[in-house]
PDB file of N, CA and C in Angstrom:
ATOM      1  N   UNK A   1       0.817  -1.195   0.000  1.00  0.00           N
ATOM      2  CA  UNK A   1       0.000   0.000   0.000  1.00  0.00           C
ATOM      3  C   UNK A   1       0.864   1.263   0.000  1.00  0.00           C
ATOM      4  N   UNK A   2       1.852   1.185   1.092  1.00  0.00           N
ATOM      5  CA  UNK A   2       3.074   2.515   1.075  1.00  0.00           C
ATOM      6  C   UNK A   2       3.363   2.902  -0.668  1.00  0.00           C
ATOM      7  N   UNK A   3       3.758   1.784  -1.336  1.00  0.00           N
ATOM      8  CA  UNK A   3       4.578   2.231  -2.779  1.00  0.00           C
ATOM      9  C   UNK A   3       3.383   2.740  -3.178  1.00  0.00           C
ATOM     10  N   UNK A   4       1.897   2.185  -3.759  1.00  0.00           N
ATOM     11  CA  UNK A   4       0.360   3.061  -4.163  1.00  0.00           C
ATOM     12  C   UNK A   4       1.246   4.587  -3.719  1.00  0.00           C
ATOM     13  N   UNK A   5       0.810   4.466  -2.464  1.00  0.00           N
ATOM     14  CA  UNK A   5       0.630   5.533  -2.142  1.00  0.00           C
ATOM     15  C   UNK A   5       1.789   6.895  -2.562  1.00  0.00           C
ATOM     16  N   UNK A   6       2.620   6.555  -2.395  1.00  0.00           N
ATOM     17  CA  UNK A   6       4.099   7.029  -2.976  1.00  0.00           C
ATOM     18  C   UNK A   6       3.757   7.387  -4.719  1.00  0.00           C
ATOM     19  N   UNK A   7       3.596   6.205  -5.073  1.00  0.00           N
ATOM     20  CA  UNK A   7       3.573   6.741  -6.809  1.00  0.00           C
ATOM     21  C   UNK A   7       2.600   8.026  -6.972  1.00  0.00           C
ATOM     22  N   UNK A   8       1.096   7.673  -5.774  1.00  0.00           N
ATOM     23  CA  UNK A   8       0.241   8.763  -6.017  1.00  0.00           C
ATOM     24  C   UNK A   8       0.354  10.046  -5.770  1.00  0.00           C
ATOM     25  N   UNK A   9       1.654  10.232  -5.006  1.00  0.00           N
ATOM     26  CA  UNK A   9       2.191  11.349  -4.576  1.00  0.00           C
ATOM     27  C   UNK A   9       3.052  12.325  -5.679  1.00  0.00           C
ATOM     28  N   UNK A  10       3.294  11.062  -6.225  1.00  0.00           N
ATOM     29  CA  UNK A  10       4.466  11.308  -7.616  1.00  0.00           C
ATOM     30  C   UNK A  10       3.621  11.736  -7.977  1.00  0.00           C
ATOM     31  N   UNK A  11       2.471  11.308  -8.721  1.00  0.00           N
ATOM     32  CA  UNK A  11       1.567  11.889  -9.743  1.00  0.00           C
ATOM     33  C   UNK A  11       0.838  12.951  -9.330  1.00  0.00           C
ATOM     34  N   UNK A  12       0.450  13.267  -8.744  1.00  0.00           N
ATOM     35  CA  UNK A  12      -0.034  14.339  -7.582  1.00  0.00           C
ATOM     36  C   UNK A  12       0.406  15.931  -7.130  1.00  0.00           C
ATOM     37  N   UNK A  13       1.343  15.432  -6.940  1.00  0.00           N
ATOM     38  CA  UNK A  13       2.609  16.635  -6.655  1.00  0.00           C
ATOM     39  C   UNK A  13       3.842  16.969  -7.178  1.00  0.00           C
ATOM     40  N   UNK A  14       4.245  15.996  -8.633  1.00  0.00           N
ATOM     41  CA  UNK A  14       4.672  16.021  -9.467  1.00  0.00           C
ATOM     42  C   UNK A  14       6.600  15.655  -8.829  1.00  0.00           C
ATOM     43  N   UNK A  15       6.068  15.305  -7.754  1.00  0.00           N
ATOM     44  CA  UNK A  15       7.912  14.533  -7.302  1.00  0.00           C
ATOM     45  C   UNK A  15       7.676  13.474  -7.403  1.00  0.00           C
ATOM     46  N   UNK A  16       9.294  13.426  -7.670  1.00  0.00           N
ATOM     47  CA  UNK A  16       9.716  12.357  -7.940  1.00  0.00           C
ATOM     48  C   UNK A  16       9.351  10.797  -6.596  1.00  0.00           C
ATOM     49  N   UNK A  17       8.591   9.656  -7.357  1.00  0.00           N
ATOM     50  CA  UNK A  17       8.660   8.500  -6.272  1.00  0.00           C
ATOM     51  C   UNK A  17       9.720   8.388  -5.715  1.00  0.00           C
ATOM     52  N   UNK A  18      10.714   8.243  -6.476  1.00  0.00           N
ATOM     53  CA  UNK A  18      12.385   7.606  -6.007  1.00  0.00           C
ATOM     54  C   UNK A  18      12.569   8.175  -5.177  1.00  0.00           C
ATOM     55  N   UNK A  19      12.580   9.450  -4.720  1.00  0.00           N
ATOM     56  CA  UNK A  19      13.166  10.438  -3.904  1.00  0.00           C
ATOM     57  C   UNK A  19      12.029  10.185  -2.494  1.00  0.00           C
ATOM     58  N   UNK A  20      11.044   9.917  -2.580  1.00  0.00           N
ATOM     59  CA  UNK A  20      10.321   9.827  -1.438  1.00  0.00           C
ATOM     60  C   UNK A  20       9.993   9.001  -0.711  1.00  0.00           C
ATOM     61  N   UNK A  21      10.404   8.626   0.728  1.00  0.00           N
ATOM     62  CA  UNK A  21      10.550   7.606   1.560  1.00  0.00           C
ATOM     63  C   UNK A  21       9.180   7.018   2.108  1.00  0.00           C
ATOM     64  N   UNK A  22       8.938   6.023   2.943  1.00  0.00           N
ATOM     65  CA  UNK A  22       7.643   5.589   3.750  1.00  0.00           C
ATOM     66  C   UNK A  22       7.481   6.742   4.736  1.00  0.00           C
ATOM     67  N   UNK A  23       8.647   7.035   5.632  1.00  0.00           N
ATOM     68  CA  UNK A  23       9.032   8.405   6.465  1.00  0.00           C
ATOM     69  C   UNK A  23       9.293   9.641   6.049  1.00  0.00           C
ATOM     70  N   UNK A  24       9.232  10.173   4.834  1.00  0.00           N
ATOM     71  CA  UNK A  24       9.410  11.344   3.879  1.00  0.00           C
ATOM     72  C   UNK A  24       8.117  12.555   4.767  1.00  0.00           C
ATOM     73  N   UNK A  25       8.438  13.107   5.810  1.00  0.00           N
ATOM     74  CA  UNK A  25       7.911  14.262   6.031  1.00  0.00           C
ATOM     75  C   UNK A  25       7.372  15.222   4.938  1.00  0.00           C
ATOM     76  N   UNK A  26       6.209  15.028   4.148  1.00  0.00           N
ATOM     77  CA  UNK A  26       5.568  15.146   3.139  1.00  0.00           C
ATOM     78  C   UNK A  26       5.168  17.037   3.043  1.00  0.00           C
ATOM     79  N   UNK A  27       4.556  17.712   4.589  1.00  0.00           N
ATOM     80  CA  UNK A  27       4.483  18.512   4.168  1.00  0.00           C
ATOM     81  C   UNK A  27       5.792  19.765   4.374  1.00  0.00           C
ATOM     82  N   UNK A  28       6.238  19.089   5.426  1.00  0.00           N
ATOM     83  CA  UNK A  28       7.641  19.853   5.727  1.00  0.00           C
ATOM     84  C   UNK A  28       8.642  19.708   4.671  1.00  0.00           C
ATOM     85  N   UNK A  29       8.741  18.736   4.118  1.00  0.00           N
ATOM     86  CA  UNK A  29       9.608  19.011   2.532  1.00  0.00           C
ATOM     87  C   UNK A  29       9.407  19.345   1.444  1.00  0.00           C
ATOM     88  N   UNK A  30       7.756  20.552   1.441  1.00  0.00           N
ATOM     89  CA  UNK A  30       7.058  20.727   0.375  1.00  0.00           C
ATOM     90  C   UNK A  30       6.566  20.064  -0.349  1.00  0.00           C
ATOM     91  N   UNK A  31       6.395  18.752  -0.198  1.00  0.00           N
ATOM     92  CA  UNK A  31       5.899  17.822  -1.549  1.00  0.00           C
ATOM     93  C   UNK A  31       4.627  17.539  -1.243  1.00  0.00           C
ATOM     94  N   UNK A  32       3.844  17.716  -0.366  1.00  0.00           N
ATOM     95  CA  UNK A  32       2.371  18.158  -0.440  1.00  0.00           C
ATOM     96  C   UNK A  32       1.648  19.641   0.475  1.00  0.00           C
ATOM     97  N   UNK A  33       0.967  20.059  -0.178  1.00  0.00           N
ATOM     98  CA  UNK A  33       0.296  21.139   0.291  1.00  0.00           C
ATOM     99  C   UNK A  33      -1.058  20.805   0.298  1.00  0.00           C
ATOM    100  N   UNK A  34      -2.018  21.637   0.797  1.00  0.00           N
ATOM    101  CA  UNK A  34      -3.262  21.718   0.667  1.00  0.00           C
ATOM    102  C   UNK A  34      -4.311  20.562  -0.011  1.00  0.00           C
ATOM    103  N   UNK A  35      -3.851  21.633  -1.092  1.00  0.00           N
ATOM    104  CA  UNK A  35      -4.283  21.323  -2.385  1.00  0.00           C
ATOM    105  C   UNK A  35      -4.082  19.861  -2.826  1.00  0.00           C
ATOM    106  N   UNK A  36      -3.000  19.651  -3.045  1.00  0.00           N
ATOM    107  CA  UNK A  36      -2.058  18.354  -3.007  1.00  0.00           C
ATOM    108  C   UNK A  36      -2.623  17.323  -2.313  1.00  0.00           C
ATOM    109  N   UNK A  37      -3.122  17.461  -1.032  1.00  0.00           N
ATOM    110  CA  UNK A  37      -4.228  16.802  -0.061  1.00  0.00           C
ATOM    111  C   UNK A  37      -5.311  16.801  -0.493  1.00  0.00           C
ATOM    112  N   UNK A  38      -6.123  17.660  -0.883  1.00  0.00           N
ATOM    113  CA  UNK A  38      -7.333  17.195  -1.074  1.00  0.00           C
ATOM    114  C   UNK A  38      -7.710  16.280  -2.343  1.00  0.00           C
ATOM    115  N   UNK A  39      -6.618  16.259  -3.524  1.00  0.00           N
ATOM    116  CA  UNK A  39      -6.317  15.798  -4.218  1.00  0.00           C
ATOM    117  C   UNK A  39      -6.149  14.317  -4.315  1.00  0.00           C
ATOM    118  N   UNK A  40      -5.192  14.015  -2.613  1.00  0.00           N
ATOM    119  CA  UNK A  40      -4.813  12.748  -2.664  1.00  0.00           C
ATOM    120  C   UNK A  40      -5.715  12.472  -2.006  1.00  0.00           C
ATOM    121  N   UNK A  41      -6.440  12.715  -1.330  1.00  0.00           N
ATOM    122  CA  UNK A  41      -7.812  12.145  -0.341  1.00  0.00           C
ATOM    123  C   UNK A  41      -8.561  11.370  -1.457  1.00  0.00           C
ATOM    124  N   UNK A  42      -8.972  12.421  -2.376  1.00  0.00           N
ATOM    125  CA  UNK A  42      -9.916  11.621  -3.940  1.00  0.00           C
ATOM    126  C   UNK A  42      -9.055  10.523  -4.171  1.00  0.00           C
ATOM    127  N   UNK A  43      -7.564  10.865  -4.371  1.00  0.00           N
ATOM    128  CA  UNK A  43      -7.589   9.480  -5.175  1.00  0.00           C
ATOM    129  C   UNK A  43      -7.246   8.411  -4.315  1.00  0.00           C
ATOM    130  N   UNK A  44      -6.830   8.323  -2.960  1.00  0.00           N
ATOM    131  CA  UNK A  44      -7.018   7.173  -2.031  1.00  0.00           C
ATOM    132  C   UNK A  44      -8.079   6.794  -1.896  1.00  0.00           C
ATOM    133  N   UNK A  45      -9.400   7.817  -1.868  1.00  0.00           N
ATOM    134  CA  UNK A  45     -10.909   7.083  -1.641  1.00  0.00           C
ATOM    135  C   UNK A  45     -11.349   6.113  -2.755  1.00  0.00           C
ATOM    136  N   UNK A  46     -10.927   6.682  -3.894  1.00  0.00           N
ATOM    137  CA  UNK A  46     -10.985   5.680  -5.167  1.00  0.00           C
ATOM    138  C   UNK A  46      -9.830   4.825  -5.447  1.00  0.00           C
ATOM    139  N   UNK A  47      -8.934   4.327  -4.364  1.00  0.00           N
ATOM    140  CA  UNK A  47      -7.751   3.614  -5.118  1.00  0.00           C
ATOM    141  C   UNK A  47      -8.464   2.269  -3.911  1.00  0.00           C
ATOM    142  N   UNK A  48      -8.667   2.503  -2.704  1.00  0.00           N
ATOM    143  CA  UNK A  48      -8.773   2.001  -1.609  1.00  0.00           C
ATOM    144  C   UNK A  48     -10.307   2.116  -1.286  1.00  0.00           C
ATOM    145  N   UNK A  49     -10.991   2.442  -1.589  1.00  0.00           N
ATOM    146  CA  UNK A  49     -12.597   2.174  -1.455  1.00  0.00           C
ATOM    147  C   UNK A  49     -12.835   2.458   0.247  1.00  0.00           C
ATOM    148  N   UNK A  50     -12.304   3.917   0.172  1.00  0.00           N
ATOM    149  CA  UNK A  50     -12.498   4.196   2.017  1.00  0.00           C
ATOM    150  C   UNK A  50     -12.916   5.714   1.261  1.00  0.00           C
ATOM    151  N   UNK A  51     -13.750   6.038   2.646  1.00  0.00           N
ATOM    152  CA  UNK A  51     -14.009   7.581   3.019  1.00  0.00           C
ATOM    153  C   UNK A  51     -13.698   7.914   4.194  1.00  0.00           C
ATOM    154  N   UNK A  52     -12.665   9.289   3.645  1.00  0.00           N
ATOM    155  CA  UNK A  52     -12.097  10.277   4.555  1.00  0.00           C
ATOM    156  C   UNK A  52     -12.374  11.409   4.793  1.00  0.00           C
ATOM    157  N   UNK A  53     -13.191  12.126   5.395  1.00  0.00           N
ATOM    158  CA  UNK A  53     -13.535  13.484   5.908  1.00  0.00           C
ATOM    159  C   UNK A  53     -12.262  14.481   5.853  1.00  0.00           C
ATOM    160  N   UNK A  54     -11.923  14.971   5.010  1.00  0.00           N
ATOM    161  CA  UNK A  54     -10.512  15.999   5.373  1.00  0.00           C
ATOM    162  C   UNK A  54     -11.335  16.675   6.438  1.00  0.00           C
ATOM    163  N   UNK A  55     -12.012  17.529   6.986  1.00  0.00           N
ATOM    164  CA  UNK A  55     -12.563  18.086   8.472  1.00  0.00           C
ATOM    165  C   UNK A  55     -11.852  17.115   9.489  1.00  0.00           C
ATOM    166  N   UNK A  56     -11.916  15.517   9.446  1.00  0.00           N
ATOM    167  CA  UNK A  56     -11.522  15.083  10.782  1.00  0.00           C
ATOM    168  C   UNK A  56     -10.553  14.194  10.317  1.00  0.00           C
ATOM    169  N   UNK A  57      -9.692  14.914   9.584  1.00  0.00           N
ATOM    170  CA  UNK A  57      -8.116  14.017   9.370  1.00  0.00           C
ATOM    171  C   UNK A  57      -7.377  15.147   9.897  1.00  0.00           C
ATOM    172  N   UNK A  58      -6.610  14.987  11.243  1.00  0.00           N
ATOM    173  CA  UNK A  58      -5.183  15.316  11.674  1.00  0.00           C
ATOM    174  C   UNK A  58      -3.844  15.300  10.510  1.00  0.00           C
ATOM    175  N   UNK A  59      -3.314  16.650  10.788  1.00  0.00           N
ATOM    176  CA  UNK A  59      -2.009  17.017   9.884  1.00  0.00           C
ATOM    177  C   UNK A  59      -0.993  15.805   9.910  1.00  0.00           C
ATOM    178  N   UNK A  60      -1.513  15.144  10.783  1.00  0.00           N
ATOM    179  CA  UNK A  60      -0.084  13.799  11.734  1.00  0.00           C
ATOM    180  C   UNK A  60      -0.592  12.620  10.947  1.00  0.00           C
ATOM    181  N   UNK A  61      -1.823  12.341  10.324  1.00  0.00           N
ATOM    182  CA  UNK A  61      -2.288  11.116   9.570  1.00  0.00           C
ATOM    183  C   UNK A  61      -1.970  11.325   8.275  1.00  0.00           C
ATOM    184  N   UNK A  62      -1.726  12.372   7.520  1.00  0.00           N
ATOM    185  CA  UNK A  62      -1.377  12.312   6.711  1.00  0.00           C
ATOM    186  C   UNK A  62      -0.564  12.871   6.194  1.00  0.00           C
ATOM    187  N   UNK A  63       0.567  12.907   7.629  1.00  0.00           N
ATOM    188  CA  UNK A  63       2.351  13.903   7.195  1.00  0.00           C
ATOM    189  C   UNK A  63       3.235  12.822   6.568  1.00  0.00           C
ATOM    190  N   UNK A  64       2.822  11.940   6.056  1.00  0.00           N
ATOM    191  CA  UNK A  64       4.322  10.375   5.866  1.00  0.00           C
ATOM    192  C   UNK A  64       3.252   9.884   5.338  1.00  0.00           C
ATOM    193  N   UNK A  65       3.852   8.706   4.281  1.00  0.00           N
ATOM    194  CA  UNK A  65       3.420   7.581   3.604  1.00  0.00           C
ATOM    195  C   UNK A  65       2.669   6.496   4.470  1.00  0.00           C
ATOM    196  N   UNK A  66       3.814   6.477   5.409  1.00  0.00           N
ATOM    197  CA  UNK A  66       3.630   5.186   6.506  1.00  0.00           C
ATOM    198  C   UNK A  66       1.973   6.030   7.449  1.00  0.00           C
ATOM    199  N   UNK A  67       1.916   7.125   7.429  1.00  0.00           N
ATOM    200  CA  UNK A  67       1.211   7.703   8.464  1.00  0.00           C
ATOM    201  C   UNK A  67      -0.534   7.135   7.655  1.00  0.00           C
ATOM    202  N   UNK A  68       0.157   7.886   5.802  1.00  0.00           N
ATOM    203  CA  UNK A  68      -1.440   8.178   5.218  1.00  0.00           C
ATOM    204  C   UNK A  68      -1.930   6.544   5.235  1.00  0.00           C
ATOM    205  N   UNK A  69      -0.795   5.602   5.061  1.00  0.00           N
ATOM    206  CA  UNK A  69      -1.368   4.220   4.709  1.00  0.00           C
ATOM    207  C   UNK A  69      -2.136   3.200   6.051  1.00  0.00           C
ATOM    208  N   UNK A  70      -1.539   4.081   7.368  1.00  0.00           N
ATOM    209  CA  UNK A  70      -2.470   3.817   8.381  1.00  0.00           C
ATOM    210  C   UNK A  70      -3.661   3.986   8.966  1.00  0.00           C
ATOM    211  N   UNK A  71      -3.857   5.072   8.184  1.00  0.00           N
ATOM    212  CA  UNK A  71      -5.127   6.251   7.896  1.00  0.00           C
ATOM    213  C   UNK A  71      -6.171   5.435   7.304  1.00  0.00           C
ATOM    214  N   UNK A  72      -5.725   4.837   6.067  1.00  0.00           N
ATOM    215  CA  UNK A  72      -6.518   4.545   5.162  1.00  0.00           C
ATOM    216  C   UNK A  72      -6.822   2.618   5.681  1.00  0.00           C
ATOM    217  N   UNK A  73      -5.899   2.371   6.109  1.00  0.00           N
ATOM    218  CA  UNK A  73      -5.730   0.548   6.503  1.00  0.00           C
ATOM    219  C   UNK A  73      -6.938   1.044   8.059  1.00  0.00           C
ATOM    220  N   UNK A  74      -6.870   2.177   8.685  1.00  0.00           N
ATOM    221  CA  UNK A  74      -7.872   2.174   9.599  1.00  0.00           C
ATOM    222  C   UNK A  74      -9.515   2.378   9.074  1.00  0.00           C
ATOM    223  N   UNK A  75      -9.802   3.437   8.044  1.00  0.00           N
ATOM    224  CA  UNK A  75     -10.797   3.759   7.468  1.00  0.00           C
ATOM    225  C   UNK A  75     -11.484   2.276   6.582  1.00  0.00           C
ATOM    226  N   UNK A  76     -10.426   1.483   6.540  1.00  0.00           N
ATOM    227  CA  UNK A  76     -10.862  -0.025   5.829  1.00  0.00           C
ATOM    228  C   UNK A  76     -11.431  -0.650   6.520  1.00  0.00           C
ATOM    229  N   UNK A  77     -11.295  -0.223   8.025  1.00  0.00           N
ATOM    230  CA  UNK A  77     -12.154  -1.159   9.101  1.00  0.00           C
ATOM    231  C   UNK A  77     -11.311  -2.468   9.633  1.00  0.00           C
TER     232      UNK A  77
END
């Protein structure tokens, strides 16, 4: 699920996968913003068949790969 999630970041925010770790502090190294988020929310809800409220997602669930893929492995039930 981490690599998904990683490539979707690539495509998303236009960095590079290679460069971005499971632990890659996502918004502190600029490679997602806002925007970039609400973005990846859509396409995790459609990659992973979960719904996520951005209102009640914490900056900390979805600062890291490892963080968003726990997010989403929880929203799976």
């Amino acid at each position: 699920m981490e690599e998904q999630i990683i490539a979707m970041l690539g495509d998303i925010c236009g960095a590079d996968p290679g460069e971005i770790q499971p632990d890659t502090a996502l918004f502190d190294e600029g490679i997602l913003d806002s925007f970039g988020l609400v973005q990846l929310i859509v396409a995790l809800e459609e990659a992973f068949g979960v719904a996520l409220d951005p209102a009640e997602l914490e900056r900390a669930q979805m600062a890291t790969p490892d963080a968003i893929a726990a997010t989403v492995r929880a929203a799976q039930g």
